[in-house]
Protein backbone atom coordinates (compact mmCIF):
# COMPACT_ATOMS: atom_id res chain seq x y z
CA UNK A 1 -0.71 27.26 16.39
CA UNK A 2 3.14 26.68 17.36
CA UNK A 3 1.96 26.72 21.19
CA UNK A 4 -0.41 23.71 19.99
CA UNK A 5 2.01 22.08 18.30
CA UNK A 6 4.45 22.55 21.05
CA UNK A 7 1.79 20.87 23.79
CA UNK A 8 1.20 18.17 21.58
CA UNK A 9 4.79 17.30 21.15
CA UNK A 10 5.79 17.85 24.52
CA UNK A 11 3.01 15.83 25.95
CA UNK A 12 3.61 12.89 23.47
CA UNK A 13 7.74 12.68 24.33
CA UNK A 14 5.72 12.60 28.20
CA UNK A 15 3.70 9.71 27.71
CA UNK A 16 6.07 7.90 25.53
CA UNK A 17 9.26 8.65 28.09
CA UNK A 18 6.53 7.43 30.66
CA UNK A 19 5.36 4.05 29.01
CA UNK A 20 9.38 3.00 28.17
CA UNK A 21 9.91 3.22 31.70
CA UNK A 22 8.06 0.21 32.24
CA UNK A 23 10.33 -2.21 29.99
CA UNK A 24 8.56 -5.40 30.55
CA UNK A 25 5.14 -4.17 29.54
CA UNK A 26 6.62 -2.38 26.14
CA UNK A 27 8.95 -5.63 25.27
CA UNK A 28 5.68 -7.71 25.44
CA UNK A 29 3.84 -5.36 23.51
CA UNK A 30 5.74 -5.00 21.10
CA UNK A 31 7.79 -8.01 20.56
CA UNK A 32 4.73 -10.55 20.89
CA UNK A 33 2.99 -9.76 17.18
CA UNK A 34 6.27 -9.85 15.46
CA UNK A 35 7.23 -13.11 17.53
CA UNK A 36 3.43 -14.90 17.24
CA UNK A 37 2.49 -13.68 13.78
CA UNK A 38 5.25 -15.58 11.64
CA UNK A 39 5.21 -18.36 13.52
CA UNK A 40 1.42 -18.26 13.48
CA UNK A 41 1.13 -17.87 9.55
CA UNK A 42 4.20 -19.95 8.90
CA UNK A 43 3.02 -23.08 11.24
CA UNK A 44 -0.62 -23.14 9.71
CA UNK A 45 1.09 -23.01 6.01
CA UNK A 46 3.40 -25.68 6.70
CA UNK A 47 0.45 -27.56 8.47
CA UNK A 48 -1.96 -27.42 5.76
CA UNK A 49 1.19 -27.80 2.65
CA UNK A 50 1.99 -30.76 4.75
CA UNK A 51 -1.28 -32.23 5.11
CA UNK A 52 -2.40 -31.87 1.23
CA UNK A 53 0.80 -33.16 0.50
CA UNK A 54 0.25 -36.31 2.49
CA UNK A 55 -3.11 -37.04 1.16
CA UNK A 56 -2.20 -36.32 -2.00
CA UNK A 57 1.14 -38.79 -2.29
CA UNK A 58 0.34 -41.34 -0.04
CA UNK A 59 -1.84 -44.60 -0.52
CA UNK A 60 -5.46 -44.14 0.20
CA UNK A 61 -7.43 -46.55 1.76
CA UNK A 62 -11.17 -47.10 0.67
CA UNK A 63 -13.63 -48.92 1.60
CA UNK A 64 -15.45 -50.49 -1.11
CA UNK A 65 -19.18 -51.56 -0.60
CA UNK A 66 -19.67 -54.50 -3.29
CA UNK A 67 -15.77 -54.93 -4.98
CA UNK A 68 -16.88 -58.08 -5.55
CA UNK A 69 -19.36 -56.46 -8.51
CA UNK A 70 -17.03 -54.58 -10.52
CA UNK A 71 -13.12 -55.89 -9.86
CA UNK A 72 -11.66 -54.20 -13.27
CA UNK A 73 -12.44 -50.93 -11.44
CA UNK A 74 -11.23 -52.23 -8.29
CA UNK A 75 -8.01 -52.74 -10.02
CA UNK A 76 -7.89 -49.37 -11.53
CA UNK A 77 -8.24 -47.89 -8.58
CA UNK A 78 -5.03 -49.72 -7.54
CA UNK A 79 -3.29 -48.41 -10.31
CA UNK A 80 -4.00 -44.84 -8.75
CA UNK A 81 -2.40 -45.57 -5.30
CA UNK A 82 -6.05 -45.86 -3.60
CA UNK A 83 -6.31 -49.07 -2.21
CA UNK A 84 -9.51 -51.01 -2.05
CA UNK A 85 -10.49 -52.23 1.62
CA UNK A 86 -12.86 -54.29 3.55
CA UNK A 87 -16.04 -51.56 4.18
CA UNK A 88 -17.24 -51.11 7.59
CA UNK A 89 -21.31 -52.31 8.95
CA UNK A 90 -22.61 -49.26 9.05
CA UNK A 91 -20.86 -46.57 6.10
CA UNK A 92 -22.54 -43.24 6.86
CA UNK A 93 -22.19 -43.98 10.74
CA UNK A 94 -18.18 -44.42 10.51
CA UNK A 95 -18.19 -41.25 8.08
CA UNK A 96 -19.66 -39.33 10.77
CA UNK A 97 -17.64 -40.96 13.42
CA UNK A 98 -14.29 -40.07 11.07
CA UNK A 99 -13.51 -43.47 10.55
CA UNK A 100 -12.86 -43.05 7.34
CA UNK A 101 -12.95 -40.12 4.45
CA UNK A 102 -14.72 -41.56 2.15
CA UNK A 103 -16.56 -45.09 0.94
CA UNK A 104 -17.69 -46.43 -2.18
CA UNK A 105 -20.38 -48.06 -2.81
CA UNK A 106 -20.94 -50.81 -5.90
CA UNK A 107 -24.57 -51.84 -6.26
CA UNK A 108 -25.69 -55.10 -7.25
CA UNK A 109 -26.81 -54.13 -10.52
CA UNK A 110 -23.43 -52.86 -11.98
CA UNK A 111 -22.43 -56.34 -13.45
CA UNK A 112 -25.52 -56.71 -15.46
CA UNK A 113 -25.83 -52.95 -16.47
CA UNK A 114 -21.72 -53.72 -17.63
CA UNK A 115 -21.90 -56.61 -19.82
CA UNK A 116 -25.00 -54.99 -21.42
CA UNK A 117 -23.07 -51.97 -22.08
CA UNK A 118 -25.42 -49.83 -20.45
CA UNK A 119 -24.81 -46.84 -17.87
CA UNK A 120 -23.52 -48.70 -14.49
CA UNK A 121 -23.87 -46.33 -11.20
CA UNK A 122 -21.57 -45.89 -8.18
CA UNK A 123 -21.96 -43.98 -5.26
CA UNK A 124 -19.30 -42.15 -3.51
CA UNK A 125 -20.42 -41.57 0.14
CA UNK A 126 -18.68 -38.51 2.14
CA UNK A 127 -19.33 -35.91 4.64
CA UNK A 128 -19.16 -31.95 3.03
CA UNK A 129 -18.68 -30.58 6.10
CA UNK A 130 -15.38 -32.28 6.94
CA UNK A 131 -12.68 -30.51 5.38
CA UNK A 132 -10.01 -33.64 5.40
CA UNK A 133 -12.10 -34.91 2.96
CA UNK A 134 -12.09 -32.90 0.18
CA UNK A 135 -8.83 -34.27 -1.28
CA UNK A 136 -9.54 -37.78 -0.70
CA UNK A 137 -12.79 -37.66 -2.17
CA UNK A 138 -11.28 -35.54 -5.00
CA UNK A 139 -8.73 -38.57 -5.63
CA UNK A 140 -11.46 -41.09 -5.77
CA UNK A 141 -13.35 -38.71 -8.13
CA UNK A 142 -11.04 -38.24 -10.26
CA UNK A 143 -9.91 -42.16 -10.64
CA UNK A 144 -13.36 -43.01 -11.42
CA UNK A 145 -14.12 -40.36 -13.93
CA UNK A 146 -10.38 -40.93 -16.00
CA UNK A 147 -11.89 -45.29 -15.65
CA UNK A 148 -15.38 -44.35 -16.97
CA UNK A 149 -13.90 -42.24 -19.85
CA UNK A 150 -11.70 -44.99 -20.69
CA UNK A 151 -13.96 -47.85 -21.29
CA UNK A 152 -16.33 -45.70 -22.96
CA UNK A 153 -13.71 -44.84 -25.42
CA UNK A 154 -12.84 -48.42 -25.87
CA UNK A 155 -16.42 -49.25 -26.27
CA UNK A 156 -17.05 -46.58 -29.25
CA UNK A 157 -13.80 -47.88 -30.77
CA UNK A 158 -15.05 -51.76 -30.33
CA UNK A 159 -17.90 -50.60 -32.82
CA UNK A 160 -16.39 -48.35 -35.13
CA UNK A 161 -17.14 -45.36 -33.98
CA UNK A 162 -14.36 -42.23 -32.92
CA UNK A 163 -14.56 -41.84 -29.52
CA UNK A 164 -14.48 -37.67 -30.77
CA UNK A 165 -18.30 -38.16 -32.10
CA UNK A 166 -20.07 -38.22 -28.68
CA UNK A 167 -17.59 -34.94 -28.09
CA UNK A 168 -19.98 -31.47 -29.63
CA UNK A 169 -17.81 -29.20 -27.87
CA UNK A 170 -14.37 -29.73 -26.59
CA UNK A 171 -13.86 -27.09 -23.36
CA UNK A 172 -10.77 -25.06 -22.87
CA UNK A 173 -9.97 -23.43 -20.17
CA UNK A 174 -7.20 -20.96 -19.44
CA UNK A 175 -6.63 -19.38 -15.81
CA UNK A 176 -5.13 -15.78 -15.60
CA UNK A 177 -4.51 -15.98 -12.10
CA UNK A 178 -0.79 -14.98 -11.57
CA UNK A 179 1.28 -17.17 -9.37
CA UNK A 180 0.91 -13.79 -6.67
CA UNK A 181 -2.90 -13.78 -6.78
CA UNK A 182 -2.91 -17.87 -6.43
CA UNK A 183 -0.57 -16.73 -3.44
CA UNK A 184 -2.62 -14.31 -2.13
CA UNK A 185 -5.32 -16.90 -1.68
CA UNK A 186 -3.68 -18.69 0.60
CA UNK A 187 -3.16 -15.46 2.88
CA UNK A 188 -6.67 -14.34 3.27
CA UNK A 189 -6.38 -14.42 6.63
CA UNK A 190 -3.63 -11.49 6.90
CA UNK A 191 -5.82 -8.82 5.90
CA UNK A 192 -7.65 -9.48 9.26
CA UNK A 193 -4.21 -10.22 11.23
CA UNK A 194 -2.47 -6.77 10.03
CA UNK A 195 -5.84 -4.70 10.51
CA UNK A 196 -6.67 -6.32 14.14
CA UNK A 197 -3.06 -5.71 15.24
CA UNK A 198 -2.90 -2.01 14.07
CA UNK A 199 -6.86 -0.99 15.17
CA UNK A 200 -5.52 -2.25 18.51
CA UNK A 201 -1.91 -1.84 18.70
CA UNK A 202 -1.87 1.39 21.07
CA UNK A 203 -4.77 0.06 22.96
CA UNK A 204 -3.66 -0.61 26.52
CA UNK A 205 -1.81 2.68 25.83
CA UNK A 206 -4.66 4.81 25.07
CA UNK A 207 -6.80 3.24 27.44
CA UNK A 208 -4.08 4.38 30.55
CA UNK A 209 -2.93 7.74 29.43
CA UNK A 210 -6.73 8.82 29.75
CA UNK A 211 -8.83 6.48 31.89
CA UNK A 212 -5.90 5.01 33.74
CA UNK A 213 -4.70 8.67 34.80
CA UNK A 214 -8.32 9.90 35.59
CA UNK A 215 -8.96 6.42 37.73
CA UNK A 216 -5.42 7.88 39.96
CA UNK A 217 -6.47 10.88 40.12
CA UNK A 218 -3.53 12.66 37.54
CA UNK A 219 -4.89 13.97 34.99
CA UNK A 220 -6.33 16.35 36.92
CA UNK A 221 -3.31 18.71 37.74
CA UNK A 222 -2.32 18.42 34.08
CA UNK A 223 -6.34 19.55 32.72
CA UNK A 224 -5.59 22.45 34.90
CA UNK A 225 -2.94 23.67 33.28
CA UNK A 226 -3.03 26.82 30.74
CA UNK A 227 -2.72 23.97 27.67
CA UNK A 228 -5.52 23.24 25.76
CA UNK A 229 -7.42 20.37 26.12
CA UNK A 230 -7.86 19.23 22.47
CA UNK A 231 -3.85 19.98 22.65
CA UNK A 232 -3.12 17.11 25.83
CA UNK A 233 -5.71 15.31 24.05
CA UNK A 234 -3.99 15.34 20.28
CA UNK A 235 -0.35 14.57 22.09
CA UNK A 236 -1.48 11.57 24.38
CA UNK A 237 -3.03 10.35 20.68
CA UNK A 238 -0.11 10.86 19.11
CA UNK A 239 2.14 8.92 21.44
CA UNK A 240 -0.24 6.04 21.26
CA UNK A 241 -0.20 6.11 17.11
CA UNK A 242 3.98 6.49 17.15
CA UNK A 243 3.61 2.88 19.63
CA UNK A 244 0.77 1.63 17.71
CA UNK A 245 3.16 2.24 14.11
CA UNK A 246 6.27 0.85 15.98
CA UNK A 247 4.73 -2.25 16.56
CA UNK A 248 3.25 -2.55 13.19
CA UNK A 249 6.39 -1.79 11.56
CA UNK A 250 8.06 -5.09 13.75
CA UNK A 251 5.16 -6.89 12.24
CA UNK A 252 6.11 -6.27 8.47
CA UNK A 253 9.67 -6.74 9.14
CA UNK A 254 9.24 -9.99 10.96
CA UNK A 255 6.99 -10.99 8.30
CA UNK A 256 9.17 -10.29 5.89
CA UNK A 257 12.10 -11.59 7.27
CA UNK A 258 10.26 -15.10 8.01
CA UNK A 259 8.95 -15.71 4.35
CA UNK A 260 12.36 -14.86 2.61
CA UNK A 261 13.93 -17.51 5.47
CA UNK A 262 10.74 -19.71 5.02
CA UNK A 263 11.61 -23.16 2.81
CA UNK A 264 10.41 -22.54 -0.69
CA UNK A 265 7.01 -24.00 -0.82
CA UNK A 266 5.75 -21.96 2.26
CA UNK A 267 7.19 -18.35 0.31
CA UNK A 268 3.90 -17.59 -0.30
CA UNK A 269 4.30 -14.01 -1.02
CA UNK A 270 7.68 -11.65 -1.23
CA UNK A 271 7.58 -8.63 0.40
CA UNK A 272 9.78 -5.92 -0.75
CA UNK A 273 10.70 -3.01 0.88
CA UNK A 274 8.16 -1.10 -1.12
CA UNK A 275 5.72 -3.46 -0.69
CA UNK A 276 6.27 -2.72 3.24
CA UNK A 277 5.82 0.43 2.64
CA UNK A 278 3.02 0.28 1.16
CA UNK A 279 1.12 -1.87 3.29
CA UNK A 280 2.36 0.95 6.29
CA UNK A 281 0.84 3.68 4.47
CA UNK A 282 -2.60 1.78 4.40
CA UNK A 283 -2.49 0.87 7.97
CA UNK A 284 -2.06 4.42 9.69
CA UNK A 285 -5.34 5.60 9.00
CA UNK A 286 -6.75 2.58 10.80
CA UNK A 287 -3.94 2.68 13.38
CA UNK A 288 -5.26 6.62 14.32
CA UNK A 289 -8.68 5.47 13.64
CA UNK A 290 -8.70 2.38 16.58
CA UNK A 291 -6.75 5.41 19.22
CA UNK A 292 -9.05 8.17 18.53
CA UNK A 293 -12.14 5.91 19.03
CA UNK A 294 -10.17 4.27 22.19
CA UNK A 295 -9.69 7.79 23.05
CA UNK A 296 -13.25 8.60 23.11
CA UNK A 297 -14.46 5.49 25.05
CA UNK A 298 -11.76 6.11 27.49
CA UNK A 299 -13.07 9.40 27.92
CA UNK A 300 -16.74 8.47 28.53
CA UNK A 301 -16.05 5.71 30.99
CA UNK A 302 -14.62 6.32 34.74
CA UNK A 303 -12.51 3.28 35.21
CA UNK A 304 -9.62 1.33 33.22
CA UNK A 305 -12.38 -1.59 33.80
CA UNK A 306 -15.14 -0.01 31.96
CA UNK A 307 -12.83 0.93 29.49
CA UNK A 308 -11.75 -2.67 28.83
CA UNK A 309 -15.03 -4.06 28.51
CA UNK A 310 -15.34 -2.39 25.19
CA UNK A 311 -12.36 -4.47 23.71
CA UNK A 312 -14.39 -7.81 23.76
CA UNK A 313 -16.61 -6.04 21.29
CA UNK A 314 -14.07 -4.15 19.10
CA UNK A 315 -11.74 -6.72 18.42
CA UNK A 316 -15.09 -8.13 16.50
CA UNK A 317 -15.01 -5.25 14.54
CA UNK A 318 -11.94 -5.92 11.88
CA UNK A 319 -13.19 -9.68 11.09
CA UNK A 320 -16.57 -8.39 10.09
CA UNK A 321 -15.78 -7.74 6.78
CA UNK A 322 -13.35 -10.98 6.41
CA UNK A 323 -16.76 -12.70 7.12
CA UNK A 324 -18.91 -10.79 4.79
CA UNK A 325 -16.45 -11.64 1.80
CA UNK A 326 -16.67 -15.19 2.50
CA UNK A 327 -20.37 -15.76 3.03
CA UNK A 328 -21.12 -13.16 0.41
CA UNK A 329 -18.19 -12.71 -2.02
CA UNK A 330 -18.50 -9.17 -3.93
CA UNK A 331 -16.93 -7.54 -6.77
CA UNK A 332 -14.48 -4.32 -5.96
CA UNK A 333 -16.47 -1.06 -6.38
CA UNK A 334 -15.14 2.29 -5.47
CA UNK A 335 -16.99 2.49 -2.67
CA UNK A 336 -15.86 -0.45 -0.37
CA UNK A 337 -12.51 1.81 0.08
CA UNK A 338 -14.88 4.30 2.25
CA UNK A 339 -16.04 1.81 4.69
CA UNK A 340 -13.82 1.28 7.53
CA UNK A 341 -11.95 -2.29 8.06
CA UNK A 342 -13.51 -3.52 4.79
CA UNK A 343 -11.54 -0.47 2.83
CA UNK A 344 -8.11 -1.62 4.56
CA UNK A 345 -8.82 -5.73 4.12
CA UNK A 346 -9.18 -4.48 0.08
CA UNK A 347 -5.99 -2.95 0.03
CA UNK A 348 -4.09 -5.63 2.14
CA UNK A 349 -5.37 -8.01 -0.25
CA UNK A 350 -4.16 -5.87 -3.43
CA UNK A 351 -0.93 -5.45 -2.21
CA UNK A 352 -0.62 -9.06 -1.19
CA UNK A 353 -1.73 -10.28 -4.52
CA UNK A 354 0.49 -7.59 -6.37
CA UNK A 355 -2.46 -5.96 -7.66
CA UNK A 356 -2.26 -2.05 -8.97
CA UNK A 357 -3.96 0.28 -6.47
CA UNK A 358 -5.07 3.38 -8.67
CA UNK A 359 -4.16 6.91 -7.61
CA UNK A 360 -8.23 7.83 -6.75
CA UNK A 361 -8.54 4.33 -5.10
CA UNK A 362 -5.95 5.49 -2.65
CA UNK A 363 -7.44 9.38 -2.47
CA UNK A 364 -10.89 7.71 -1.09
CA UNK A 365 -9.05 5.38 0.96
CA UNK A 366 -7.20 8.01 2.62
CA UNK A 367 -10.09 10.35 2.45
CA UNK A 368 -13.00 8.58 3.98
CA UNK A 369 -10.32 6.87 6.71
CA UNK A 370 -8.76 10.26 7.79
CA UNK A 371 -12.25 12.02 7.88
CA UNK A 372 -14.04 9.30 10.22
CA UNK A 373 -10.28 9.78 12.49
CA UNK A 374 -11.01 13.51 12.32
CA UNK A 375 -15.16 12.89 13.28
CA UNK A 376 -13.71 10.60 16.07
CA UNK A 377 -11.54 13.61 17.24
CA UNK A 378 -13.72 16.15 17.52
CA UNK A 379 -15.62 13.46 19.80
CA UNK A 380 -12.86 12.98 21.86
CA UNK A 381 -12.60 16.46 21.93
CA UNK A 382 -15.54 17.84 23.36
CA UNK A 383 -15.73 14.84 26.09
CA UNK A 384 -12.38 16.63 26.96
CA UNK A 385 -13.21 19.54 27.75
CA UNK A 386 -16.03 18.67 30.07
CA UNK A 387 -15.18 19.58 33.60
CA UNK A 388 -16.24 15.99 35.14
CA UNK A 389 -13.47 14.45 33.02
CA UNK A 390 -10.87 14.42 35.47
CA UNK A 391 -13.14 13.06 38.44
CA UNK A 392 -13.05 9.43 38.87
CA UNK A 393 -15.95 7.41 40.10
């Protein structure tokens, strides 16, 4: 056992003394998440706080099909900072065309249907799929609903009657989220950053250490010494997890670091040093899950280029589940902390929204992630001790 542990060590301080040696290609791995990531989660925030803000404060220009019928509403709708505008020929066309967000529409009928006292229809015309104009349209909504309420409540009044009678049931409602959780919302997208950077963050490592040396020909001389396989295996693993955990912890620091230095409206979430712990413990099982798989590919393949062909379809892996939630949102069960990349986006998202992770939570977390890295492994393992292994081509 101490001769295993002693091959495993030595051959990790190899491959890691090896990789340093090559400072450009470790600065770039490791310095481009912690660079890209705050700068990519910090730019879209500000982007999209900006953009809400901007359609939310500033005048909004609508087209109005038939003002001519209804110009009390037309001047309500002033009083809201939406501004009523010539419409253009053809509405739906220039709503396709993003001419505009949204148009209103006044039939001919409303005048009549008004003096009579009688239900008068308009039609706000948008596009769904756009999202630009889902505030907008909210704005216009909103105007016209807080108008319609208003003159019906002046009509009950007008004939004696309390506005409350046409009320049965007055609606209350009361949200629980906590300002974290609302937070945590707007990050849904980390859970798939943090797990695609960690499943892959010793790749190119992995990948060279086994099919990299057995493409020049050197890992032979080192499978043919006294060492165990499993044991040069387990250390060239190892090296790639301590790089793959390196980088990861640059991540959460630079993360960190960004949102405490971010202004105030784009702190989205604070994370504490224990917090950062935290979300490190839940990323090394998927950190030694994404090297011993890379590990096993690397030993089934005979080139660096075969090996890399896999990545195209394993960097799909870790958004499958980010996917799944959103087309098909599920409660939390016990169970979706066994299933790879969908166990890890559950815990991200706990953390994140400063949710309490119970103690047998984390014991099937840890135990269904380590036991699919140990599976993977033993894999690895018996592709290394195959005597073809360290013949290339």
């Amino acid at each position: 056992m101490s001769l295993f542990k002693n091959t495993v060590l030595t051959v990790a301080r190899k491959e890691l003394l090896d990789l340093f040696r090559d400072r450009r290609t470790v600065m770039l791995g490791l310095l481009m998440g912690p660079l890209l990531f705050p700068v990519l989660i910090l730019g879209m925030g500000s982007m999209a706080e900006k953009r809400a803000r901007t359609q939310l404060e500033s005048v909004l220009d609508l087209p109005v099909i038939g003002a001519a019928h209804a110009p009390n509403l037309v001047r309500h709708l002033g009083t809201r900072d939406i501004n009523a505008i010539d419409p253009p020929e053809d509405a739906e066309l220039a709503l396709r065309n993003q001419d505009h967000d949204v148009v209103l529409r006044i039939p001919e009928a409303f005048p009549e249907r008004w003096r009579e006292s009688r239900m008068a229809t308009v039609e706000i015309l948008y596009d769904s799929s756009r999202q630009d104009s889902r505030i907008p349209v909210a704005r216009v909504r909103e105007a016209l609903a807080q108008y319609g309420n208003q003159v019906g409540s002046l009509r009950m009044v007008s004939r004696g009657i309390s506005p409350e009678a046409t009320i049965a049931v007055m609606v209350a409602q009361r949200d629980v989220a906590t300002p974290e959780s609302r937070r945590g919302m707007l990050l849904a997208f980390l859970p798939y950053l943090l797990i695609f950077s960690a499943f892959v963050g010793g790749a190119y490592m992995v990948i060279d250490v086994t099919a990299g040396e057995r493409e020049r020909q050197s890992l032979e001389p080192l499978l043919a010494t006294p060492s165990s396989r499993s044991a040069l295996m387990s250390g060239k693993i190892l090296a790639a997890c301590a790089l793959g955990m390196l980088s990861q912890l640059l991540i959460l620091v630079a993360l960190a670091v960004s949102m405490a230095l971010a202004p105030k409206a784009l702190q989205m979430v604070a994370l504490t040093p224990h917090m950062l712990l935290l979300l490190l413990a839940v990323l090394i099982p998927i950190v030694l899950i994404g090297c011993t798989l890379l590990t096993l590919i690397s030993a089934s393949v005979k080139s660096v280029k075969e090996a890399q062909s896999y990545m195209s379809v394993l960097m799909l892996l870790p958004i499958i589940p980010t996917v799944v939630l959103m087309v098909s949102p599920v409660k939390e069960q016990l169970w979706q902390f066994t299933v790879p990349f969908l166990a890890q986006n559950q815990m991200v998202l706990k953390l994140v929204r400063s949710e309490s992770i119970t103690p047998m939570q984390w014991l099937v977390y840890f135990g269904a992630s380590l036991g699919l890295a140990l599976v993977l492994w033993l894999m690895a393992a018996r592709l290394y001790h195959r005597e073809k292994l360290a013949i290339s081509g």
